[in-house]
PDB file of N, CA and C in Angstrom:
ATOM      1  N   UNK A   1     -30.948 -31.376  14.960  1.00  0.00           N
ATOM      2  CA  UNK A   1     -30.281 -30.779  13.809  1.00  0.00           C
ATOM      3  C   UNK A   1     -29.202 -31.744  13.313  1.00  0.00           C
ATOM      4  N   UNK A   2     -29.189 -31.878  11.985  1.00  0.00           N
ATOM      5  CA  UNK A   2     -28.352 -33.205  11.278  1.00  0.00           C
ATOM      6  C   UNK A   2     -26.704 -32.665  11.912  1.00  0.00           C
ATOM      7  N   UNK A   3     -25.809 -33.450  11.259  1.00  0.00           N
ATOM      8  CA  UNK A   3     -24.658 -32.626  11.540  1.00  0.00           C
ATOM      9  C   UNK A   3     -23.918 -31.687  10.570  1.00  0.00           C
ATOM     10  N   UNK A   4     -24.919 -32.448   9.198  1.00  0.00           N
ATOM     11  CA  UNK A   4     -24.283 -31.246   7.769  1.00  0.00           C
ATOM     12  C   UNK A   4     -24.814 -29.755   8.226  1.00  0.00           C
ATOM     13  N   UNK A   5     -25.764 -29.720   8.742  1.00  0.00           N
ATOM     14  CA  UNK A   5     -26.507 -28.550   9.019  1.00  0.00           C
ATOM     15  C   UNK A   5     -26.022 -27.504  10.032  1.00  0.00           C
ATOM     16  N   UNK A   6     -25.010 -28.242  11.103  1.00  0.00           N
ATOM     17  CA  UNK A   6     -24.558 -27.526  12.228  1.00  0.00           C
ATOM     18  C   UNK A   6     -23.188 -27.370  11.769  1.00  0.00           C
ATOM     19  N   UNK A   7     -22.353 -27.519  10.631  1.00  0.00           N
ATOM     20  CA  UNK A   7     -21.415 -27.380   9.906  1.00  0.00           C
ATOM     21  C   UNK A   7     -21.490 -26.089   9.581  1.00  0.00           C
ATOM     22  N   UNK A   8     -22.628 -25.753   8.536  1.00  0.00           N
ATOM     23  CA  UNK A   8     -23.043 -24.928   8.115  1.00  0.00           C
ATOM     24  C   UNK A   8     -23.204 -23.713   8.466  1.00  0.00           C
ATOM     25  N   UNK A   9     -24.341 -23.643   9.846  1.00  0.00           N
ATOM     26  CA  UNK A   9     -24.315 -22.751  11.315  1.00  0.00           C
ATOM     27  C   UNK A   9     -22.763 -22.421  11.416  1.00  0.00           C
ATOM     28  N   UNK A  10     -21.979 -22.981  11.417  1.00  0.00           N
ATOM     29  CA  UNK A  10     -20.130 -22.956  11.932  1.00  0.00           C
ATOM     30  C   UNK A  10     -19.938 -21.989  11.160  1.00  0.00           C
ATOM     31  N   UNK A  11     -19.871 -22.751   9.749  1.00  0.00           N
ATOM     32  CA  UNK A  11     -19.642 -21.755   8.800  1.00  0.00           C
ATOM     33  C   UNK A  11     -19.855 -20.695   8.546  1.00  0.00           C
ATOM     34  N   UNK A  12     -20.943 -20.277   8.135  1.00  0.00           N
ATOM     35  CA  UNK A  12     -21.312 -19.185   8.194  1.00  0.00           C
ATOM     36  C   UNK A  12     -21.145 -18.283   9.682  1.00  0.00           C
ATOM     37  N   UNK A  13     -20.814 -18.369  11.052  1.00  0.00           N
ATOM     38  CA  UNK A  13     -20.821 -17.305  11.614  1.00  0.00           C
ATOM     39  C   UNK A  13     -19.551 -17.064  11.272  1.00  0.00           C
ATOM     40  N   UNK A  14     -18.418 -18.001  10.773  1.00  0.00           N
ATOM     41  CA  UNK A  14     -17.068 -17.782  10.623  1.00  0.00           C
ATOM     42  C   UNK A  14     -16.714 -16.800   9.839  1.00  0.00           C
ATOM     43  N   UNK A  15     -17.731 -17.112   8.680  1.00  0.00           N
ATOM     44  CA  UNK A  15     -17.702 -15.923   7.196  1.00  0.00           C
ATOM     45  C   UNK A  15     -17.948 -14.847   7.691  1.00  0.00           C
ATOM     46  N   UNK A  16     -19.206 -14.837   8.193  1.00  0.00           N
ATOM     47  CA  UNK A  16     -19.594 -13.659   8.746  1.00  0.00           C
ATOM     48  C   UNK A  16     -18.594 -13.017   9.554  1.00  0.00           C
ATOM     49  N   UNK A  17     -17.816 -13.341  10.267  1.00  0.00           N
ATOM     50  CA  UNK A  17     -16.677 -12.662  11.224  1.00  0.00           C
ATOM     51  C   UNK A  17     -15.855 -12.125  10.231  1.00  0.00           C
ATOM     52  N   UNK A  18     -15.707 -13.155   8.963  1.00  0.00           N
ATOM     53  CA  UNK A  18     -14.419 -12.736   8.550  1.00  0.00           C
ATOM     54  C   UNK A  18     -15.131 -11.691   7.435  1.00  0.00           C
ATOM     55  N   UNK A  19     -15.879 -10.998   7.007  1.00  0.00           N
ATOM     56  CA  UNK A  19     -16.402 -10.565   6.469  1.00  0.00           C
ATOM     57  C   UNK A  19     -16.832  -9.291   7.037  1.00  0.00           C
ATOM     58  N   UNK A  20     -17.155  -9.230   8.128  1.00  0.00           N
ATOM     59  CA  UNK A  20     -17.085  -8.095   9.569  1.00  0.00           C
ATOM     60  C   UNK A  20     -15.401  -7.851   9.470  1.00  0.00           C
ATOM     61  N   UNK A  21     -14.465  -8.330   9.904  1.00  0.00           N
ATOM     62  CA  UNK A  21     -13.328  -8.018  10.368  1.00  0.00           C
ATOM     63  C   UNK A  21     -12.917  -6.573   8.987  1.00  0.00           C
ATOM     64  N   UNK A  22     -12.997  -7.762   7.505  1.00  0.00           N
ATOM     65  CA  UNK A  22     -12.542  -6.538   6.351  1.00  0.00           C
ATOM     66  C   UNK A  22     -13.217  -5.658   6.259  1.00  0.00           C
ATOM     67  N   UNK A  23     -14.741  -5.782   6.308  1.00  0.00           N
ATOM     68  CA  UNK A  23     -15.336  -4.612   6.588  1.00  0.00           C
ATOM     69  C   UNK A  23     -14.857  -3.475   7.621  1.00  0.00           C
ATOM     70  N   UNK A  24     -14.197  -4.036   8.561  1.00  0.00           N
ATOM     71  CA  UNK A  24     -13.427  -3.058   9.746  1.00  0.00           C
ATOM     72  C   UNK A  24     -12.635  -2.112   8.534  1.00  0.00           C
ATOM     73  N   UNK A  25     -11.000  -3.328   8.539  1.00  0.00           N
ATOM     74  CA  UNK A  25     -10.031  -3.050   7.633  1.00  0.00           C
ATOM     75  C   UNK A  25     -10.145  -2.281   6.634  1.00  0.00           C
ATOM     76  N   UNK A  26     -11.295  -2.065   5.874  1.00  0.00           N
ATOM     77  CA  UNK A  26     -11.550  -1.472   4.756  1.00  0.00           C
ATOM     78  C   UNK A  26     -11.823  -0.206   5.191  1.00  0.00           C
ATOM     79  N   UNK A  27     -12.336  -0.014   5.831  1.00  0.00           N
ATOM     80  CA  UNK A  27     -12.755   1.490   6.926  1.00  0.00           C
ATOM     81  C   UNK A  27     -11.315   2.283   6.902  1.00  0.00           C
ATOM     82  N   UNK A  28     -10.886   1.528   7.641  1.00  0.00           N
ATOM     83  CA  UNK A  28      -9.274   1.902   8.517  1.00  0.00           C
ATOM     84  C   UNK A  28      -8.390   2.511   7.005  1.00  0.00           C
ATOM     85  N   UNK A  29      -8.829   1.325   6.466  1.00  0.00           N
ATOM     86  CA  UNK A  29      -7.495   1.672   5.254  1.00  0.00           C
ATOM     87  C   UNK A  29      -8.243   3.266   4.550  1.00  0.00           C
ATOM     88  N   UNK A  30      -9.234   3.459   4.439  1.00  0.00           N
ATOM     89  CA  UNK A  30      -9.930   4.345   3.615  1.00  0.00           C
ATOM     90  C   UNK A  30      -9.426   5.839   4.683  1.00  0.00           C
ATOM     91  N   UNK A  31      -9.608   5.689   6.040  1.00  0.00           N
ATOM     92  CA  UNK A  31      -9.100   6.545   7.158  1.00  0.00           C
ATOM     93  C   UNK A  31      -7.519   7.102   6.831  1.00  0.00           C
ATOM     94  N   UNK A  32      -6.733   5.838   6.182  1.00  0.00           N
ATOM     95  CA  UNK A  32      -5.492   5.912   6.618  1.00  0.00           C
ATOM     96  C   UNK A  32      -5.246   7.141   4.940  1.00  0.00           C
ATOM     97  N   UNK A  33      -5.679   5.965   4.098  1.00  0.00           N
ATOM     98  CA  UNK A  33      -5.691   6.931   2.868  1.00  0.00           C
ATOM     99  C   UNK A  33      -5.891   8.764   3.044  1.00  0.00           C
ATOM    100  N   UNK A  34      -7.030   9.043   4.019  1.00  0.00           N
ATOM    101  CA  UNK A  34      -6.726  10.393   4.191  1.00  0.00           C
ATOM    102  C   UNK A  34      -6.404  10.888   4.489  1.00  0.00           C
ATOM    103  N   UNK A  35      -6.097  10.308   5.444  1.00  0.00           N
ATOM    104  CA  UNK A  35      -4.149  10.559   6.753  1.00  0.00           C
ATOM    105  C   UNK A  35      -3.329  11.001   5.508  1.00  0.00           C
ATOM    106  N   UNK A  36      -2.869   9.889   4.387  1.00  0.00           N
ATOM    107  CA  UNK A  36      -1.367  10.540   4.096  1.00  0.00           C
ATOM    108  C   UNK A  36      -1.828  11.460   3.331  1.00  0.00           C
ATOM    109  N   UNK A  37      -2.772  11.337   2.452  1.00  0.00           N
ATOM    110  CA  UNK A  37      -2.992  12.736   1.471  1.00  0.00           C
ATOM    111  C   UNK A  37      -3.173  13.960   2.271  1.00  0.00           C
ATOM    112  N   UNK A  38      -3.305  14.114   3.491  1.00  0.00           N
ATOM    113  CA  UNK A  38      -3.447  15.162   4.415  1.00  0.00           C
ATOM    114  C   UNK A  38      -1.968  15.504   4.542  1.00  0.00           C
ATOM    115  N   UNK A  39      -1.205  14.065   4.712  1.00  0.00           N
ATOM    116  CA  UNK A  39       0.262  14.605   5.142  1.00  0.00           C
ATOM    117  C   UNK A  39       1.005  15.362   3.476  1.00  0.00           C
ATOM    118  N   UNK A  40       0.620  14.715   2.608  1.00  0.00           N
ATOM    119  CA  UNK A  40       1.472  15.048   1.549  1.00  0.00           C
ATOM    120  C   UNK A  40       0.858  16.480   1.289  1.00  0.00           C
ATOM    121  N   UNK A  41      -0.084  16.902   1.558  1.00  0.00           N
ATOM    122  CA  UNK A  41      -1.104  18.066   1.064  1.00  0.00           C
ATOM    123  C   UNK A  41      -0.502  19.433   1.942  1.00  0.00           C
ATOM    124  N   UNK A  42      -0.243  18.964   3.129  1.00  0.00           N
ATOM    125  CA  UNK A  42       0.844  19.595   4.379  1.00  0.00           C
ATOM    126  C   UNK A  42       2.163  19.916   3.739  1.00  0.00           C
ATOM    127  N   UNK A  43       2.667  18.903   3.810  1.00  0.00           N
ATOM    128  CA  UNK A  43       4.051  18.758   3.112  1.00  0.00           C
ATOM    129  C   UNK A  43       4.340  20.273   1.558  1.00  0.00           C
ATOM    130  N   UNK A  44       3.315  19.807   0.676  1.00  0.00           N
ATOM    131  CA  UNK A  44       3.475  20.432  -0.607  1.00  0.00           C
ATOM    132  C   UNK A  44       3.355  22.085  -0.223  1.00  0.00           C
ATOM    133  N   UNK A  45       2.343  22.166   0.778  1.00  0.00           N
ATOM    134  CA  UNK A  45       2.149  23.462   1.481  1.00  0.00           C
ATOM    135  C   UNK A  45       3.231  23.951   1.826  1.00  0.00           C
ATOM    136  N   UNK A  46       4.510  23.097   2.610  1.00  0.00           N
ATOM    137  CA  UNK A  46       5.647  23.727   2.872  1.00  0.00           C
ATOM    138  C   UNK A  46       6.542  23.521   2.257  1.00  0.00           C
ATOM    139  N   UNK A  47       6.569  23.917   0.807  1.00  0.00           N
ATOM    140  CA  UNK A  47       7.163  23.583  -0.314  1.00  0.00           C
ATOM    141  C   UNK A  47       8.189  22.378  -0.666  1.00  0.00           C
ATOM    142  N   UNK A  48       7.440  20.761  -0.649  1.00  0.00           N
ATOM    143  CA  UNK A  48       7.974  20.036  -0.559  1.00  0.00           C
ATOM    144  C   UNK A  48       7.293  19.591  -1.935  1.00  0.00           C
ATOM    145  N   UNK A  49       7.898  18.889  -2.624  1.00  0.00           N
ATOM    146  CA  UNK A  49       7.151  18.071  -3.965  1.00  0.00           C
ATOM    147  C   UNK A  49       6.636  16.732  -3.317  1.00  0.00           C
ATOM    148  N   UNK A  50       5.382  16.481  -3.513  1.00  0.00           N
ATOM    149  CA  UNK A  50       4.624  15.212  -3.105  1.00  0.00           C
ATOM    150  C   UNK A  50       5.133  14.001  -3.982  1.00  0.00           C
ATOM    151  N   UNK A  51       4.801  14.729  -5.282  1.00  0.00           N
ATOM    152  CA  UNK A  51       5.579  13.391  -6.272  1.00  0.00           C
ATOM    153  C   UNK A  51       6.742  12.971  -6.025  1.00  0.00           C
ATOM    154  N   UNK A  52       8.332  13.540  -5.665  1.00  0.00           N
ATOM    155  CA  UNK A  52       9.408  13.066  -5.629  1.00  0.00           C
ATOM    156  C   UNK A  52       9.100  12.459  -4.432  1.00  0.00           C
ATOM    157  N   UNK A  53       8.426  13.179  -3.281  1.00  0.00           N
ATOM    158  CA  UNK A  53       8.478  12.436  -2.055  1.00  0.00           C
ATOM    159  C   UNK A  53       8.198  11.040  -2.305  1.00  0.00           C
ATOM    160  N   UNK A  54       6.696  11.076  -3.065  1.00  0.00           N
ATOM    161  CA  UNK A  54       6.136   9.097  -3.040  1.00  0.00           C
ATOM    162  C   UNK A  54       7.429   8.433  -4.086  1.00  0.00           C
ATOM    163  N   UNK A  55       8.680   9.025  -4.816  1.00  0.00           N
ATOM    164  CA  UNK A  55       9.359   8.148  -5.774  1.00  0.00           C
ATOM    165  C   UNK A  55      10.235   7.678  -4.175  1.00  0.00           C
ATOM    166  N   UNK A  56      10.381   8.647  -3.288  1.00  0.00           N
ATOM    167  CA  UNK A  56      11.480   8.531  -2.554  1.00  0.00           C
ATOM    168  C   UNK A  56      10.842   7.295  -1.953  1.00  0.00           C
ATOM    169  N   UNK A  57       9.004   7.487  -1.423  1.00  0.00           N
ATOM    170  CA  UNK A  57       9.096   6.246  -0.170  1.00  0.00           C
ATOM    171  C   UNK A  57       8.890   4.850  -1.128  1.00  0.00           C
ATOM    172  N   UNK A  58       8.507   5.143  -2.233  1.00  0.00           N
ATOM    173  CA  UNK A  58       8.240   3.736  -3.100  1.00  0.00           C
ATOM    174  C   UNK A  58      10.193   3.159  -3.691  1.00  0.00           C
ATOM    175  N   UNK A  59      11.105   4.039  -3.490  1.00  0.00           N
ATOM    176  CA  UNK A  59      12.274   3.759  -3.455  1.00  0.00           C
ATOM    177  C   UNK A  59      12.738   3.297  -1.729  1.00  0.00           C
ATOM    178  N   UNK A  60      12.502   3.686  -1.020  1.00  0.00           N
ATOM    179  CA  UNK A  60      12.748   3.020   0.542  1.00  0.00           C
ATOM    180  C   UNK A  60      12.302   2.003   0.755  1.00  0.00           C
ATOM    181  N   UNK A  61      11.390   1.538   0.052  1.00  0.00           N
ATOM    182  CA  UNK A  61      10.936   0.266   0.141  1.00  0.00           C
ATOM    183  C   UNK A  61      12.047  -1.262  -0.108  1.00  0.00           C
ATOM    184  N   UNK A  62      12.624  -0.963  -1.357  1.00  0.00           N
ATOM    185  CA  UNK A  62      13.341  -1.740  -2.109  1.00  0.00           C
ATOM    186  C   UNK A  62      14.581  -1.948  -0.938  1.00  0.00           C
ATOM    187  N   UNK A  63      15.024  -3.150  -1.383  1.00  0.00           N
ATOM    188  CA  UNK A  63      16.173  -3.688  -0.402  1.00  0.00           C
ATOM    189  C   UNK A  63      17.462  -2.962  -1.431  1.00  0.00           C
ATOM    190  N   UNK A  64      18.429  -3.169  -0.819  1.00  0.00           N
ATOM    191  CA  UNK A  64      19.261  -2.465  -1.016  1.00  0.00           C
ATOM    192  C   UNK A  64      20.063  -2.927  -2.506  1.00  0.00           C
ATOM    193  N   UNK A  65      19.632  -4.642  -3.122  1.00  0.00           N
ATOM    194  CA  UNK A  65      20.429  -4.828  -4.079  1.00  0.00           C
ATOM    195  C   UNK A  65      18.915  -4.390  -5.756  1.00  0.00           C
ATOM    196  N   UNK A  66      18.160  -4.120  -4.819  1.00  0.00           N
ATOM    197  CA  UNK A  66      16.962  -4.008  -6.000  1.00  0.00           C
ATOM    198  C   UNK A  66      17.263  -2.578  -6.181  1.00  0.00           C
ATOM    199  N   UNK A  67      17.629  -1.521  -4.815  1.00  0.00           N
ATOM    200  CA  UNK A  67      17.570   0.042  -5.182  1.00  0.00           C
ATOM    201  C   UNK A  67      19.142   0.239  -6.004  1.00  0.00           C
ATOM    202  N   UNK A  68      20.377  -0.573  -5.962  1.00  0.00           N
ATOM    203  CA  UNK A  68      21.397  -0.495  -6.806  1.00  0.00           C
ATOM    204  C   UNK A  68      21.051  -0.694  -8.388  1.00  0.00           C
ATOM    205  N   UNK A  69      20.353  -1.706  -8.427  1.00  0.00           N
ATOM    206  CA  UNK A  69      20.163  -2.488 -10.137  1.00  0.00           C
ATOM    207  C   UNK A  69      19.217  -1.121 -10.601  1.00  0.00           C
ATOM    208  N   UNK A  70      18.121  -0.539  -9.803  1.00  0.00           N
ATOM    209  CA  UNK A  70      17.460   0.454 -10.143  1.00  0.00           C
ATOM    210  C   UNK A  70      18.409   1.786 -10.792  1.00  0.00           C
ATOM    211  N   UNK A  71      18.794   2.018  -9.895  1.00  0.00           N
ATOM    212  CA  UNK A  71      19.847   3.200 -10.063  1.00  0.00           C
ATOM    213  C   UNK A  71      20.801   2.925 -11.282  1.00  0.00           C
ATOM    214  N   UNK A  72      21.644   1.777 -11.400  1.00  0.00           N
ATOM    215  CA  UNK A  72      22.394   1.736 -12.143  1.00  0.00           C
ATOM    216  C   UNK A  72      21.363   1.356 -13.611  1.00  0.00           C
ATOM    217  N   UNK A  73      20.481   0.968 -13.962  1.00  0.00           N
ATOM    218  CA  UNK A  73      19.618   0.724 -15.124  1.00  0.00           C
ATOM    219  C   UNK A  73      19.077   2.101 -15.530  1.00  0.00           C
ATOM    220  N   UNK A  74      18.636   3.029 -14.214  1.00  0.00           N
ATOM    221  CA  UNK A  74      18.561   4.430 -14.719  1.00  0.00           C
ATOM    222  C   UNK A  74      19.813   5.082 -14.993  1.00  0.00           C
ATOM    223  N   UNK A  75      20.844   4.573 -14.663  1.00  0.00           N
ATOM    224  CA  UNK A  75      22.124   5.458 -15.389  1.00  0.00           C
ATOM    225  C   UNK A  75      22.418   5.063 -16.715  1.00  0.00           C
ATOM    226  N   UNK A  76      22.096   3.736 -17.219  1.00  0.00           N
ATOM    227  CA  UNK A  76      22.438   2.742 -18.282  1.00  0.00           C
ATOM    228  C   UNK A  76      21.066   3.962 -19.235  1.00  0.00           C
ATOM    229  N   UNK A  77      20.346   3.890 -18.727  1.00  0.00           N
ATOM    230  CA  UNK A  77      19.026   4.486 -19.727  1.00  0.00           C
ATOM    231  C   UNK A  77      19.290   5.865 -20.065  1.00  0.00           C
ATOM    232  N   UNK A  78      19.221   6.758 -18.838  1.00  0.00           N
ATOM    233  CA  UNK A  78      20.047   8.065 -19.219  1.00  0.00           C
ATOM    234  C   UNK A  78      21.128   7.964 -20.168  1.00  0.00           C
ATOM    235  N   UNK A  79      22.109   7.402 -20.030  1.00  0.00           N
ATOM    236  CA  UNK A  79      23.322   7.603 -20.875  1.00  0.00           C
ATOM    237  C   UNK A  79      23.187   6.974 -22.369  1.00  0.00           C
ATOM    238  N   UNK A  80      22.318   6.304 -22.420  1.00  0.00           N
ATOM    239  CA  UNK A  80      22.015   5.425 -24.257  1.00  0.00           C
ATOM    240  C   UNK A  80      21.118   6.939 -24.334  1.00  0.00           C
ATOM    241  N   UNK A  81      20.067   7.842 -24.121  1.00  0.00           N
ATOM    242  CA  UNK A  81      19.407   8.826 -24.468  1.00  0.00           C
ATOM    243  C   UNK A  81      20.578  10.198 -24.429  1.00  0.00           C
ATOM    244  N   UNK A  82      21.459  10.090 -24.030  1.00  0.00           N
ATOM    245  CA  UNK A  82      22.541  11.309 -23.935  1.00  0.00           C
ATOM    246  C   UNK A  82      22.334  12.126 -22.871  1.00  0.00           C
ATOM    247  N   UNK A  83      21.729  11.466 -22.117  1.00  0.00           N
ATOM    248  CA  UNK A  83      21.361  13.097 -20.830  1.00  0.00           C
ATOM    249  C   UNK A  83      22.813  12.925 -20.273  1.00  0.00           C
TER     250      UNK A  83
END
């Protein structure tokens, strides 16, 4: 077998792994997806709002000088509209 050819062989089982692995990942994530909608679906059941919840965790995310500029740009916006 040449050596371009056993390159190739390389290659491809590599793809193939890595192509297996996301195929895993993609599973998992699709699993996990029904995990939280289960949790938020729970949650709303015990009269919690799902929507404010995801503003809250997509706000926990932010470091602390991105969740200030946030806050204060929503006060800047509120107050030019008069609320």
């Amino acid at each position: 077998m040449p050596d371009g050819q056993a390159d190739k062989g390389i290659s491809a089982q590599r793809l193939k792994s890595f192509i297996q692995r996301i195929e895993r990942l993609e599973e998992e994530k699709k699993t996990l997806g029904a995990d939280v909608r289960e949790v938020y679906a729970e949650a709303k059941s015990g009269g919690f709002d799902p929507k404010i919840m995801r503003k809250v965790i997509s706000f926990r995310k932010l470091d602390k000088a991105e969740r200030q500029e946030q806050e204060a740009l929503m006060q800047v916006y509120l107050d030019a509209i008069g609320e």
